[in-house]
Every structure is written in C-alpha cells, then in structure tokens.
N, C-alpha and C. Protein backbone atom coordinates (compact mmCIF):
# COMPACT_ATOMS: atom_id res chain seq x y z
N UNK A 1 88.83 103.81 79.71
CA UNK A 1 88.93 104.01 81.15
C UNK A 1 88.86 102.68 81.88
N UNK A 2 89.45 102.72 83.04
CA UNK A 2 89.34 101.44 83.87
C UNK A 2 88.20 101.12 84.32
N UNK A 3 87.73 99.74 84.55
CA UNK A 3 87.00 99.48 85.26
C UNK A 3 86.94 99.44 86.64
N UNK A 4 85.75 99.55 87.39
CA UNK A 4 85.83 99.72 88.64
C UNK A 4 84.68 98.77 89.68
N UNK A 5 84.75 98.16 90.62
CA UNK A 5 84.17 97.27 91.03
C UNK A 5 84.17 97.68 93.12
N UNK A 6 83.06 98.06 93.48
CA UNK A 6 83.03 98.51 95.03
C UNK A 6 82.96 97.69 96.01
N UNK A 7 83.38 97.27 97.15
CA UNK A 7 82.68 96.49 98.09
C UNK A 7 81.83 97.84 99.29
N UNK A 8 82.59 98.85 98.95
CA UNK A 8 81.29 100.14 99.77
C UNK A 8 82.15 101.37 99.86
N UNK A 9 81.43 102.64 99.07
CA UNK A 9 82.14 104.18 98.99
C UNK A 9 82.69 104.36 100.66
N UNK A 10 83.85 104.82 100.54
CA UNK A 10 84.53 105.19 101.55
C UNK A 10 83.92 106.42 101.53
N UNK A 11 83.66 107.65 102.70
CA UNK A 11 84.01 109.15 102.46
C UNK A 11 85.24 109.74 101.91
N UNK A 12 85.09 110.64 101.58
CA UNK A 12 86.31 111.58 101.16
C UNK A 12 86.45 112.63 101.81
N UNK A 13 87.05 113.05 102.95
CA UNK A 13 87.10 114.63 103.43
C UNK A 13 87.76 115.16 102.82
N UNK A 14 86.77 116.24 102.72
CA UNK A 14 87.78 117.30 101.97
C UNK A 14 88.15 118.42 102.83
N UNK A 15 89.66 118.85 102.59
CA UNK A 15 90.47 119.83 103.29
C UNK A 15 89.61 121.01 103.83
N UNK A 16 89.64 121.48 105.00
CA UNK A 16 88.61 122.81 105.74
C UNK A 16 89.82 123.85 104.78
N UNK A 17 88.88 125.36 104.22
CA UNK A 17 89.60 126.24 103.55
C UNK A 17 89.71 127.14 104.84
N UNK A 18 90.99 128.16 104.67
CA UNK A 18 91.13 129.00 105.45
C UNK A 18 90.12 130.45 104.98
N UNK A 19 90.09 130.72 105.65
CA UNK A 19 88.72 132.14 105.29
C UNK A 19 89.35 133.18 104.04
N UNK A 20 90.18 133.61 104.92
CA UNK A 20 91.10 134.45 104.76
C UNK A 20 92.54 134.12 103.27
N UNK A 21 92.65 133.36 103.40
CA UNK A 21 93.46 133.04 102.25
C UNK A 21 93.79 131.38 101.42
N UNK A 22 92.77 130.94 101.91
CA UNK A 22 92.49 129.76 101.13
C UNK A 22 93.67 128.29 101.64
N UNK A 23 94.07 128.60 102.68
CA UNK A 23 95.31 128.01 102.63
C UNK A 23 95.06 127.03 104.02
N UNK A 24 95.65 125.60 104.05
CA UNK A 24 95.49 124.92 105.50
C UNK A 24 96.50 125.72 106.63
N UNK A 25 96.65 125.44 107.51
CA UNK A 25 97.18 126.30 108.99
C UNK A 25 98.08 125.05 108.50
N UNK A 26 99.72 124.87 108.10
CA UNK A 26 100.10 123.64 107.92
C UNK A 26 100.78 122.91 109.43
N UNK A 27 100.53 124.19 110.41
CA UNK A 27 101.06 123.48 112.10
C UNK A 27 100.06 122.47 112.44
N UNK A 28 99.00 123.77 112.60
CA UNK A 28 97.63 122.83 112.75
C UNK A 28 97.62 121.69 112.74
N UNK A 29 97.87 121.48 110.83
CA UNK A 29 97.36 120.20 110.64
C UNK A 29 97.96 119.06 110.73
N UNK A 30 99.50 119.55 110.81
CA UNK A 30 100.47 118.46 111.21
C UNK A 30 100.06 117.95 112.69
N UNK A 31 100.06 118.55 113.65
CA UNK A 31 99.71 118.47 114.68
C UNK A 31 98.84 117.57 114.92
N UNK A 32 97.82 117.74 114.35
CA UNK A 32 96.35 116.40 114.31
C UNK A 32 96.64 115.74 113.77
N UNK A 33 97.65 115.37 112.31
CA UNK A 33 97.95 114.02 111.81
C UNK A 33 98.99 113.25 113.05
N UNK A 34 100.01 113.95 113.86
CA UNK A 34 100.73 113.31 114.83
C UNK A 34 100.19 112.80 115.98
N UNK A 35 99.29 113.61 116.98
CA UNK A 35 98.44 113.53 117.44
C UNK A 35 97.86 111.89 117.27
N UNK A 36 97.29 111.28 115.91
CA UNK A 36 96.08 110.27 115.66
C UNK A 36 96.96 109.47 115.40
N UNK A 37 98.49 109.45 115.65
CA UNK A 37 99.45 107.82 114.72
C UNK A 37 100.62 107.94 115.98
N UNK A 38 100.54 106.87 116.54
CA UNK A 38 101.89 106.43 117.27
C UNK A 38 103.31 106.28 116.52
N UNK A 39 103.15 106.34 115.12
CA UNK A 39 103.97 106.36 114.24
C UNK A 39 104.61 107.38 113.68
N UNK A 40 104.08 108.69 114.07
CA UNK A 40 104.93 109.41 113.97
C UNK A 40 104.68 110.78 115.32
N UNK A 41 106.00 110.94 115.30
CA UNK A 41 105.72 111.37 117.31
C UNK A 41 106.64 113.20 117.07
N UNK A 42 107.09 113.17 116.06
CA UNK A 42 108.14 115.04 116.10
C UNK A 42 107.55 115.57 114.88
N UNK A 43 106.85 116.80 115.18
CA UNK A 43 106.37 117.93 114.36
C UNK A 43 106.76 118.99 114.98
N UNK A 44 107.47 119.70 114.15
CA UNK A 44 107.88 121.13 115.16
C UNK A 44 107.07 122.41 113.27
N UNK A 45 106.79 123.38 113.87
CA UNK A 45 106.13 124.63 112.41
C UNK A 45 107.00 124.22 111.33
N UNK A 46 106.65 124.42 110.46
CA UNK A 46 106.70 124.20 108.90
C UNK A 46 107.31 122.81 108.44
N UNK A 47 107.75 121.78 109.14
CA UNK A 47 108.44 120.79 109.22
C UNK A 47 107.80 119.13 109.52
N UNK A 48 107.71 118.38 108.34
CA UNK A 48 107.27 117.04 108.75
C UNK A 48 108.01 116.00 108.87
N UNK A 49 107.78 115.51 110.13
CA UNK A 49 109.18 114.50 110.37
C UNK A 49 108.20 113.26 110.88
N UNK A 50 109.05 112.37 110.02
CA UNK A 50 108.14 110.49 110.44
C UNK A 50 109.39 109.84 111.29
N UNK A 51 108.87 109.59 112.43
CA UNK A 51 109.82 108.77 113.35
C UNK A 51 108.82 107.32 113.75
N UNK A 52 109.82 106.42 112.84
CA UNK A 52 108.94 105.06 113.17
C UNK A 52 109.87 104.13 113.63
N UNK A 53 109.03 103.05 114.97
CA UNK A 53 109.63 102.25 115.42
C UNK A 53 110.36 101.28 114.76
N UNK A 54 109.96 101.19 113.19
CA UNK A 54 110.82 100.34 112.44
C UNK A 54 112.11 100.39 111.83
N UNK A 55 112.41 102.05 112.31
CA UNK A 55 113.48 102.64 112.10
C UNK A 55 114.32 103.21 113.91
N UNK A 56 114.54 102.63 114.58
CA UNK A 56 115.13 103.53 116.05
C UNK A 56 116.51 104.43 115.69
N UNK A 57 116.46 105.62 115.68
CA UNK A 57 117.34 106.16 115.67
C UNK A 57 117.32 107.12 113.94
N UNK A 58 116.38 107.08 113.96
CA UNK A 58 116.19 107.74 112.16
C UNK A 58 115.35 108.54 112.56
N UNK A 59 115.43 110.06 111.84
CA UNK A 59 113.88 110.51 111.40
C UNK A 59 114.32 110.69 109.88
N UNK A 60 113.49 110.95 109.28
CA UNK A 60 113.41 112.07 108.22
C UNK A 60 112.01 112.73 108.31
N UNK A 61 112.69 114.00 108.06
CA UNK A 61 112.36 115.30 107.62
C UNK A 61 112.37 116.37 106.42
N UNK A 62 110.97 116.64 106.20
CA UNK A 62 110.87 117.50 104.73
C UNK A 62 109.96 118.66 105.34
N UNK A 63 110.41 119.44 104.79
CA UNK A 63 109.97 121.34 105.08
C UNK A 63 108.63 121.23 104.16
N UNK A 64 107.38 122.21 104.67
CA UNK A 64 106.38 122.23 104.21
C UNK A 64 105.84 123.05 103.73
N UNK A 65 105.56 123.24 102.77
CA UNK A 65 105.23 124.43 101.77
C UNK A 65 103.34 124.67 102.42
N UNK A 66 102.78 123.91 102.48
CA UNK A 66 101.37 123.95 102.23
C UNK A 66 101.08 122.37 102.27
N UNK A 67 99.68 122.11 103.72
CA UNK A 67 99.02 120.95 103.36
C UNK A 67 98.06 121.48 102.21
N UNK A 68 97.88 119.90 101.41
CA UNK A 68 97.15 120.22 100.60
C UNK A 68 95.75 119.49 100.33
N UNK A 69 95.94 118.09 101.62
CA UNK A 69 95.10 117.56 102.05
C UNK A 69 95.25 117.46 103.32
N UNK A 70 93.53 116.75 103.87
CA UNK A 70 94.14 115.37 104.96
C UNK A 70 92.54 115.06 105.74
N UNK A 71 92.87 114.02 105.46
CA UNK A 71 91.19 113.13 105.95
C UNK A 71 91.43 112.16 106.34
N UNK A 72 90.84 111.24 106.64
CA UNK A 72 90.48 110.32 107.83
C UNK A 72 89.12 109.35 107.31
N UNK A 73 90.15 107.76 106.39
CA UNK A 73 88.89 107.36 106.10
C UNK A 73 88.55 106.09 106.82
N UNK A 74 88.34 104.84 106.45
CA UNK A 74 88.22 103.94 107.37
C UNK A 74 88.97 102.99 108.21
N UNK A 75 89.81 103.53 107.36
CA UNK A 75 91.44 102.90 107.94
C UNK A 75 92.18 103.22 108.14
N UNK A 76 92.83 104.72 108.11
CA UNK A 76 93.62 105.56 108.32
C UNK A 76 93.65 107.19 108.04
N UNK A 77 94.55 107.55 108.33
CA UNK A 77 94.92 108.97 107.96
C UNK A 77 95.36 109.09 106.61
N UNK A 78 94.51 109.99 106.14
CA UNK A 78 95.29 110.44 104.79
C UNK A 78 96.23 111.86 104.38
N UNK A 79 96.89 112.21 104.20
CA UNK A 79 97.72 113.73 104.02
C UNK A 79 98.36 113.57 102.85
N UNK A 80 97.72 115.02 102.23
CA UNK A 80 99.43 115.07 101.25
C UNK A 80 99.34 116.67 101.43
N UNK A 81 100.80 116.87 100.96
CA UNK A 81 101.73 118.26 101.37
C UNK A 81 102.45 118.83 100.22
N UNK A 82 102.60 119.47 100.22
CA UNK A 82 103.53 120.41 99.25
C UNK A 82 105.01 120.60 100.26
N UNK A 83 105.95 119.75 99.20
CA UNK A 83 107.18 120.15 100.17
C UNK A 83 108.17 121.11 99.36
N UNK A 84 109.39 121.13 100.22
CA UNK A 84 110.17 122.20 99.34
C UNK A 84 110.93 121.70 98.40
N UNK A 85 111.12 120.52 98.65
CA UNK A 85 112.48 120.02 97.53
C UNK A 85 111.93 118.64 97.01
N UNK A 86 110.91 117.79 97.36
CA UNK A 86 110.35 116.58 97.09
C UNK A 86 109.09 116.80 96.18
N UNK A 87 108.38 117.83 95.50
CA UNK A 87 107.00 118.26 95.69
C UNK A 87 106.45 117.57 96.34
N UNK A 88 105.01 117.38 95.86
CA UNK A 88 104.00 116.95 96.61
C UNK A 88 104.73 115.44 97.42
N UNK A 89 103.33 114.90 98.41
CA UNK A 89 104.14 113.96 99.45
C UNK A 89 102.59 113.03 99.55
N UNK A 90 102.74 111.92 100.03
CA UNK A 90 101.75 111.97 100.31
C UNK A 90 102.13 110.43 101.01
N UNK A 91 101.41 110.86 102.34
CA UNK A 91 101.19 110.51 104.07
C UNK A 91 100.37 109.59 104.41
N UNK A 92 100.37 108.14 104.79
CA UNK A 92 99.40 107.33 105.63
C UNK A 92 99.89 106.86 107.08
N UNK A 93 99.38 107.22 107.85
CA UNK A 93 98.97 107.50 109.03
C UNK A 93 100.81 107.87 109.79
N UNK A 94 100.96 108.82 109.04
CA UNK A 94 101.79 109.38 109.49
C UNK A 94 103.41 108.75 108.60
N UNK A 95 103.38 108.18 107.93
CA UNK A 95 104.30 107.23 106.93
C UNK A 95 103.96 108.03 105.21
N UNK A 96 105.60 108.22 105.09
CA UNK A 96 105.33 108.71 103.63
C UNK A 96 105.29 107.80 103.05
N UNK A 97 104.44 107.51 101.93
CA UNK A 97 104.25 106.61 100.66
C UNK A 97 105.09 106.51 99.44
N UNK A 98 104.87 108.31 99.48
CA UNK A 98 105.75 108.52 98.08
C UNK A 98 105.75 110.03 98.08
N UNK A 99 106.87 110.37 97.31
CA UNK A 99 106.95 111.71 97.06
C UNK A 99 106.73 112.00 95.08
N UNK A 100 106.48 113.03 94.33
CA UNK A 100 106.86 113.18 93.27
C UNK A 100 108.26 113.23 92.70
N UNK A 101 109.47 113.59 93.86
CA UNK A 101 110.51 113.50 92.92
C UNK A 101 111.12 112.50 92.60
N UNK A 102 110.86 111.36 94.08
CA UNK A 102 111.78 109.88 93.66
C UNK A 102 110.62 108.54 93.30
N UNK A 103 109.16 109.13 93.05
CA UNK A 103 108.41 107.50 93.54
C UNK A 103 108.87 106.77 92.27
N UNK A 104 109.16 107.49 91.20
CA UNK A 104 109.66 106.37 90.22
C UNK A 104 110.78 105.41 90.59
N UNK A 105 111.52 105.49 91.15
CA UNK A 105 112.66 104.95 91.75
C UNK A 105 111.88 103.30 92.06
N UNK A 106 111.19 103.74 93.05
CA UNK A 106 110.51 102.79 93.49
C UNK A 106 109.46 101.50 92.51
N UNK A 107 108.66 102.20 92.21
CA UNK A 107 107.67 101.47 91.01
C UNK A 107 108.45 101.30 90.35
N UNK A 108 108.61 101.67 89.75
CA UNK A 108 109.84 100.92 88.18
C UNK A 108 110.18 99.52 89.27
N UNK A 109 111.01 99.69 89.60
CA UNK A 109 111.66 98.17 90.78
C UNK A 109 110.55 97.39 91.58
N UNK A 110 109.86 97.58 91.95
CA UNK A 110 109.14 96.47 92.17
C UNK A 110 108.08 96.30 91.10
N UNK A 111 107.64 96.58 90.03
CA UNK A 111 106.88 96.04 88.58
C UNK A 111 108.01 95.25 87.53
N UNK A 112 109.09 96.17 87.16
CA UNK A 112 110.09 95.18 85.69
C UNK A 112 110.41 94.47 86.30
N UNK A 113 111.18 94.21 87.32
CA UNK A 113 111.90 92.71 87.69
C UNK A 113 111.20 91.99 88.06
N UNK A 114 110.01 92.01 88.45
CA UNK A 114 109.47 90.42 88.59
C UNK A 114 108.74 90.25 86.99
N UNK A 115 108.21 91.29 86.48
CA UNK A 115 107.48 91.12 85.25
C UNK A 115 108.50 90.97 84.03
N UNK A 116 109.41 91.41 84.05
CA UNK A 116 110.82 90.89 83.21
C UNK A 116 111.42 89.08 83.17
N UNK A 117 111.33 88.71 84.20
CA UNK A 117 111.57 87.53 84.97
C UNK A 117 110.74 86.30 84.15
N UNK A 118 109.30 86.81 84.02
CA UNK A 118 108.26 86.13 83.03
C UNK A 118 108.48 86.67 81.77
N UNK A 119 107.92 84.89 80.80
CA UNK A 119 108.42 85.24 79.26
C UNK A 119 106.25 85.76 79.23
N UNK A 120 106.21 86.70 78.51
CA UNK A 120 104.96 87.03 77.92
C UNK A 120 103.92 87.00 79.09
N UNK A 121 104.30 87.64 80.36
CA UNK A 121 102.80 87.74 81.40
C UNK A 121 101.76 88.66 80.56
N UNK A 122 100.66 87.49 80.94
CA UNK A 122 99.43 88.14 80.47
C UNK A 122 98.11 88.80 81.57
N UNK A 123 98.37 88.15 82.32
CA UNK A 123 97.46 88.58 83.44
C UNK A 123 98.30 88.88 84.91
N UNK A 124 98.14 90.28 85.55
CA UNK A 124 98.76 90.37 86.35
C UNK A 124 97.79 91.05 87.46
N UNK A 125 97.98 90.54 88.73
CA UNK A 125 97.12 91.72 90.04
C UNK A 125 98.00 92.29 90.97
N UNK A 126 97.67 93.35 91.09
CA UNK A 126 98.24 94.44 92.53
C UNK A 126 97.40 94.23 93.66
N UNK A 127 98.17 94.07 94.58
CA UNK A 127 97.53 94.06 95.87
C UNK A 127 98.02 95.70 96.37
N UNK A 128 97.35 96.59 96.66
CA UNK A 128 97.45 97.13 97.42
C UNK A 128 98.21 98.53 95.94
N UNK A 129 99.05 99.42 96.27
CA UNK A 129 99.03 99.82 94.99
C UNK A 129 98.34 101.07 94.97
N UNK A 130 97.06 101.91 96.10
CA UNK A 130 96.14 102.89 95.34
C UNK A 130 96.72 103.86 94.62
N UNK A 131 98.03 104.35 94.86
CA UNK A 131 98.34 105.63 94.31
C UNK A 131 98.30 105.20 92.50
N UNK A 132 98.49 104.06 92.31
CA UNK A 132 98.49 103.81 90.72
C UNK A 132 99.39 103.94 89.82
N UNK A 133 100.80 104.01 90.78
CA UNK A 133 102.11 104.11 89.91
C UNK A 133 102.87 102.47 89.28
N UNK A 134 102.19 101.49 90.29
CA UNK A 134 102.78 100.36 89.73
C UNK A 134 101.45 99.99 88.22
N UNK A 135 100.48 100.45 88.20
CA UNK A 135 99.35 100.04 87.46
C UNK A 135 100.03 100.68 86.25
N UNK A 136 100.71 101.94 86.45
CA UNK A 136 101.82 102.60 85.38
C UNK A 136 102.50 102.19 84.63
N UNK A 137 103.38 101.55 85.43
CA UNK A 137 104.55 100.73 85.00
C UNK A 137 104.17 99.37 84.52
N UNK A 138 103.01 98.89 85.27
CA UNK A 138 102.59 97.50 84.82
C UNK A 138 102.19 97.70 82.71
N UNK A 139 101.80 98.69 82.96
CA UNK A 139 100.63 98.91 81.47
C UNK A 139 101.98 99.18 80.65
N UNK A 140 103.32 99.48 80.74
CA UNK A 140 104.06 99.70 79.85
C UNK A 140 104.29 98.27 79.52
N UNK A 141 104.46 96.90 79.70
CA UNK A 141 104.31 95.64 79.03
C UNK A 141 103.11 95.70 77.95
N UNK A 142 103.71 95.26 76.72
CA UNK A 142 102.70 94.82 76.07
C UNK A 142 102.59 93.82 76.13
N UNK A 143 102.84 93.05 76.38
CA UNK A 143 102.08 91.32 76.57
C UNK A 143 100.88 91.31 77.48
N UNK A 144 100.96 92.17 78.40
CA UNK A 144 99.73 92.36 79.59
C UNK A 144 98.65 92.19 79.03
N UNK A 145 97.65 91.50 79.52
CA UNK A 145 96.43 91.82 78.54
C UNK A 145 94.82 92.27 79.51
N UNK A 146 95.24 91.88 80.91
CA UNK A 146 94.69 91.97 82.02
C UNK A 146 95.15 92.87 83.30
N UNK A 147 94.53 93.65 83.78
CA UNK A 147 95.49 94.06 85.32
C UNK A 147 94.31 94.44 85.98
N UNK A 148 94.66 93.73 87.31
CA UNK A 148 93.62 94.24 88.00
C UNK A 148 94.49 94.02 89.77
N UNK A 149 93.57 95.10 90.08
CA UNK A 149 94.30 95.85 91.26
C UNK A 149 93.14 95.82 92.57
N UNK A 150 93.19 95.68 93.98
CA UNK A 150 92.92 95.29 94.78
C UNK A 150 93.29 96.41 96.10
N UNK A 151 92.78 97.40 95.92
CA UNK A 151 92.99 98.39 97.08
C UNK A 151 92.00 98.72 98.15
N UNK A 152 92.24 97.98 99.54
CA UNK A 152 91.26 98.55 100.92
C UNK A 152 90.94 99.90 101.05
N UNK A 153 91.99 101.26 100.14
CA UNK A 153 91.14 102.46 101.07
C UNK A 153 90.75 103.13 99.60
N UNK A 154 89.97 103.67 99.58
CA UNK A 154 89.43 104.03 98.21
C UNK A 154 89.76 105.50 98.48
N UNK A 155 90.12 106.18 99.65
CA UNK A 155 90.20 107.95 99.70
C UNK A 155 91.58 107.72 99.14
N UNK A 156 92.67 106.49 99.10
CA UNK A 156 93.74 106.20 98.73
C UNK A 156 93.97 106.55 97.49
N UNK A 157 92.94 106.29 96.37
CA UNK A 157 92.60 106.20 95.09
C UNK A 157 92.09 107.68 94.64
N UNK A 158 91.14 107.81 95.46
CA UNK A 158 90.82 109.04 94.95
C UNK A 158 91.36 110.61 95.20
N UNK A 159 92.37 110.23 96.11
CA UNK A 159 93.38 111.57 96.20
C UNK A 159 94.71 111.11 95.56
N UNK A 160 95.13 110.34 95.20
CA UNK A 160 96.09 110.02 94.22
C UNK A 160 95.98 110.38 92.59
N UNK A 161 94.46 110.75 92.53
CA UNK A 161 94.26 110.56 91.32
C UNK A 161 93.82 112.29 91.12
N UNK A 162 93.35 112.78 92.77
CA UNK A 162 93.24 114.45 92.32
C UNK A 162 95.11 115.19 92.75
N UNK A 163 95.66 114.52 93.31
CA UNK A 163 97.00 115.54 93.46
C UNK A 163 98.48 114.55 93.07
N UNK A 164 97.54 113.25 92.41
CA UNK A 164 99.47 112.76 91.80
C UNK A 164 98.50 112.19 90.39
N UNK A 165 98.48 113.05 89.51
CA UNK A 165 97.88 112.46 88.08
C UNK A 165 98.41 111.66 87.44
N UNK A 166 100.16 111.90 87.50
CA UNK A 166 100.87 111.14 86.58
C UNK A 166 101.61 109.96 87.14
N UNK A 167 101.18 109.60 88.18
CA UNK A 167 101.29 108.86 88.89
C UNK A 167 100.00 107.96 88.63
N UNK A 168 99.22 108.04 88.91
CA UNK A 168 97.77 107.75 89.01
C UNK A 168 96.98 107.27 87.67
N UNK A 169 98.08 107.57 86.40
CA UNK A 169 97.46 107.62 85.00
C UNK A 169 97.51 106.14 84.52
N UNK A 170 97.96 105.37 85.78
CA UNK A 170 97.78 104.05 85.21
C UNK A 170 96.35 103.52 85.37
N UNK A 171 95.52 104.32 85.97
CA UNK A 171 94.17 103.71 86.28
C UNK A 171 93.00 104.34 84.82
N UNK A 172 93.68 104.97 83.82
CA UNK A 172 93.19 105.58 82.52
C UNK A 172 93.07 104.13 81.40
N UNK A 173 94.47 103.41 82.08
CA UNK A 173 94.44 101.89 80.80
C UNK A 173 93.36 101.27 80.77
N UNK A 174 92.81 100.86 79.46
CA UNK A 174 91.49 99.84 79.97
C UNK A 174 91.88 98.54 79.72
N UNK A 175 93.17 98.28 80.25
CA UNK A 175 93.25 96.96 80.98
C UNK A 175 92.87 96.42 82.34
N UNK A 176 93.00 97.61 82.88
CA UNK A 176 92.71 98.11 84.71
C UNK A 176 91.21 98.01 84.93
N UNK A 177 90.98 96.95 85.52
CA UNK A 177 89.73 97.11 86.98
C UNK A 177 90.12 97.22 88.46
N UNK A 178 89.85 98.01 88.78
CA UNK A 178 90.20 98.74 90.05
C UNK A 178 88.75 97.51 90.93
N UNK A 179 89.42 96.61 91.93
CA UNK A 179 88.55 96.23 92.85
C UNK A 179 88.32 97.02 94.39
N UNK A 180 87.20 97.61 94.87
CA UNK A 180 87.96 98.04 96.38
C UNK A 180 87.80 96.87 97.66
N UNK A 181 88.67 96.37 98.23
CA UNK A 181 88.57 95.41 98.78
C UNK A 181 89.67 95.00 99.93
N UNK A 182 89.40 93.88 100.48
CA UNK A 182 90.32 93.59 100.93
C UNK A 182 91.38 92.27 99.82
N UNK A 183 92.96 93.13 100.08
CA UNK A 183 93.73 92.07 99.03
C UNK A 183 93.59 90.60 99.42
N UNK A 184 93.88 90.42 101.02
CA UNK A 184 94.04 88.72 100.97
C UNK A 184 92.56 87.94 100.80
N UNK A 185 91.79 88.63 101.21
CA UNK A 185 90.22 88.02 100.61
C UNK A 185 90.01 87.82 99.13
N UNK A 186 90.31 88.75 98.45
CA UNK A 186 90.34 88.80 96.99
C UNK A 186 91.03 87.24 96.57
N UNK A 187 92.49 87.34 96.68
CA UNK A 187 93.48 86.75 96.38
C UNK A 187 92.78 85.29 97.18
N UNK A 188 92.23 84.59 98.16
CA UNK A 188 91.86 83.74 98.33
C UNK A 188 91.08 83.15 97.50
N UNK A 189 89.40 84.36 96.80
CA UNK A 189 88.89 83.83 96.31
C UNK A 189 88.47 83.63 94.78
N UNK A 190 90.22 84.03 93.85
CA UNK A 190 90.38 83.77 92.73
C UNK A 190 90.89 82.08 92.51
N UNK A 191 90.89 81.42 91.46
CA UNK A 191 91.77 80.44 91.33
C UNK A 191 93.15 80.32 91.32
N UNK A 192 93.80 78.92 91.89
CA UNK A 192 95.42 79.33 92.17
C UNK A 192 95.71 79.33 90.18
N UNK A 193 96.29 80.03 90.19
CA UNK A 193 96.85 80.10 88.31
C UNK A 193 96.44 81.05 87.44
N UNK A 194 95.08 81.69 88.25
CA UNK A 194 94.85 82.83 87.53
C UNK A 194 95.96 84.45 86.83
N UNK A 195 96.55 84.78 87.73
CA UNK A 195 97.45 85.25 87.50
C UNK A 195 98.96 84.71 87.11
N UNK A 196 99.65 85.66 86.39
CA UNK A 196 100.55 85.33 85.86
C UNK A 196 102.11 85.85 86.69
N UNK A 197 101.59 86.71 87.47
CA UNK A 197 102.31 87.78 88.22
C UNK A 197 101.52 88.40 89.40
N UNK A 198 101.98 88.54 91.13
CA UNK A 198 101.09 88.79 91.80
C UNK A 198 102.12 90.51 92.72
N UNK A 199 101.81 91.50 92.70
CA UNK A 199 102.58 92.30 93.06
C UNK A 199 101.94 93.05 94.43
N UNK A 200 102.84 92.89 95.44
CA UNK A 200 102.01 93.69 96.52
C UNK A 200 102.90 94.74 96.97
N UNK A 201 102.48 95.97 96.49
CA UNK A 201 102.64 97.23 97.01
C UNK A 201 102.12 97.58 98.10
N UNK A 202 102.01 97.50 99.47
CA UNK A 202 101.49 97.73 100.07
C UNK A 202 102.73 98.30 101.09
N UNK A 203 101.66 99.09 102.16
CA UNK A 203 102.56 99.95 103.22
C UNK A 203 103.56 99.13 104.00
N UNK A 204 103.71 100.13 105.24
CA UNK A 204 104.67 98.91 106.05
C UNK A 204 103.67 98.14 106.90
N UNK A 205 104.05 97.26 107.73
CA UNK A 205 103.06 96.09 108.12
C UNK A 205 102.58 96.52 109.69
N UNK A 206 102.36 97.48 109.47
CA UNK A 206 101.54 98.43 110.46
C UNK A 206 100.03 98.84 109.78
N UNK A 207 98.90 98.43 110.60
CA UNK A 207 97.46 99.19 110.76
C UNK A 207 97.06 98.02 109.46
N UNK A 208 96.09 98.12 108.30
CA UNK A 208 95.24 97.47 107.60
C UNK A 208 96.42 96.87 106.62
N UNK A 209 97.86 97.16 106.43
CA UNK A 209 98.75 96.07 105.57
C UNK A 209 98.69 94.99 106.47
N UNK A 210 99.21 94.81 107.41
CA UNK A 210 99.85 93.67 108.28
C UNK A 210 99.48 92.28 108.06
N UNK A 211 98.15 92.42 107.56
CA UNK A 211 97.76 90.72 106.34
C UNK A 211 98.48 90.31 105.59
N UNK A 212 99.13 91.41 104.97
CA UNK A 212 99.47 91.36 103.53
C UNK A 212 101.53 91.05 104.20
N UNK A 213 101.81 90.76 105.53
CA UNK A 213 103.04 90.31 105.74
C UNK A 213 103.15 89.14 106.25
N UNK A 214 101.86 88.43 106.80
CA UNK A 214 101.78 86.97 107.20
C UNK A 214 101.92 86.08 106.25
N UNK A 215 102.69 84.74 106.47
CA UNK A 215 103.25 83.71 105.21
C UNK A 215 101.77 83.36 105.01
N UNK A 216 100.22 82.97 105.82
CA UNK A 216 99.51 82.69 105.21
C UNK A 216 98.97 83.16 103.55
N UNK A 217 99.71 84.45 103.44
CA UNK A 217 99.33 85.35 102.16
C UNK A 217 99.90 84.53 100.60
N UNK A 218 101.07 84.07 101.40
CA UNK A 218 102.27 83.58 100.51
C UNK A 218 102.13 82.00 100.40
C-alpha cells in the first residue's frame, strides 16, 4: 500500500440520504453546487451543464442519473454523479474533472509522453493528480522506482478512491506516497534534481490551482 504523509485531515461530507428511498433530490443538489461556483451558472432537472468563462459560447451537458456525492471541503466543492452515457462524473466547483468513459484518454497523454521522452525515469512527482489515474499510468513504467504525489484537497482523494477505484488503484502501488499539501510549497522545498519527471495534473487555473499556472512554478 502507499504511503501517506498529512499536513491536516480535511472533513469528508458525506451525502444527506433521502428517507424514503435512499436517493439524493439530484435538482436539489445541482442547484446548491451552481448556486456556490460562478463557474458554472445553467442547471435546469435532471441535467448538468458547466458553462465556464474559459470557454464563451460552449456549454456541455450530461443527463443525470443520480448524485452520488457532494461536499464542501476546504477548497472547494466536491460532486460526483451518475450520468447516462459517461458513468460516473466527478465535479470541482462546478468543472468536470473526469468522467469513467473517456478519463483514460486523458492520463495515458499527459504520463507516456513526457515519461517516454526520458531514457529509464526513476523518480517521478505529481502535482496535483487526487483522483489517482496519472499515479496509474505512472506505475505502469518499470524503471519508476519512486512516485510521489502532492495533492491540496484530500476529500479529492478520498472520494476518488470510494466511487472511481480503478482509477484510483494507482494509490495501491507501494511506490506511491501520497503527500497532502500544497504542490508549489512541496516542489520548492525538495532539491532542484530530485526528480526525474515533474507532472502537474491539476484543474483549470481557477480557485486553489492558479499557483500551479504562474511561471514562478516553472
């Protein structure tokens, strides 16, 4: 199992059950995730739509089977959903992260090509990363001999790991120490050369990423 290293337990809310049939109100709860994010502004019943200023003139929209989370930890909103054609989804502060049907798309491409690029990386860190799909893809190198990962929201981690497992099964390698932290603090106070490979998964450069887009990082 991975190692794990705290700078302080986040809470975890857990989802209110419906009395009656166990199920979230999924208007409801859309409603209060839109409501708390300037980032996403159109929810109409059964339907989640992210309209972000980084996009003018875009939404997308996915039909909703069932929330299946959604909490509120020190840095943002957390949600994930059951959709109809994407499964599960899962939401920061109103921004999808990833879905189950395409996040491989994604991880695969930002882990092999820079880690392909190097002859024999042995030590590699994630900045940012909680869902644990690049920690995935990272652990399929065998030359790796180190990985260690650097994530600010820890409810990030720990609902990735109860509703995207196989996603998340990169945090099972015991190459993995999971730090919770902030990335550019971390990354300041290692030595320059320690790593062999530096990967930042992180959101868009809205709310607690936006460090992680200033050239001071770089």
């Amino acid at each position: 199992m991975a190692e794990e290293s705290f700078v302080g337990d986040l809470p975890v809310k857990r989802p209110r059950e419906d009395e009656e049939n166990g199920a979230f109100n999924a208007t409801e709860a859309m409603e209060t995730e839109t409501n708390s994010s300037e980032y996403i502004s159109s929810v109409i019943p059964g339907w989640f739509s992210e309209i972000s200023p980084m996009w003018p003139g875009e939404a997308h929209s996915l039909k909703v089977e069932k929330i299946l989370f959604q909490g509120k930890s020190d840095y943002q909103n957390v949600m994930v959903f059951q959709s109809s054609t994407y499964g599960k989804v899962l939401v920061l502060d109103g921004v999808i992260q990833l879905t189950e049907r395409d996040e491989c798309a994604y991880q695969e491409m930002i882990t092999h090509l820079p880690l392909c690029s190097i002859v024999n990386p042995k030590k590699v860190l994630v900045i940012g990363g909680g869902d644990g799909g690049v920690l995935r893809e990272v652990a399929r190198h065998s030359s790796v001999e180190q990985i260690d990962i650097c994530e600010i929201d820890k409810m990030v981690v720990d609902v990735s790991k109860e509703f995207f497992p196989e996603v998340a099964v990169g945090y099972e390698d015991p190459r993995v120490t999971l730090h919770v932290g902030d990335g550019v603090a971390f990354l300041k106070a290692v030595t320059e050369g320690t790593y062999d490979a530096v990967i930042v998964d992180s959101s868009d450069p809205i709310g607690p990423a936006q460090e992680l887009f200033r050239e001071a990082l770089f």
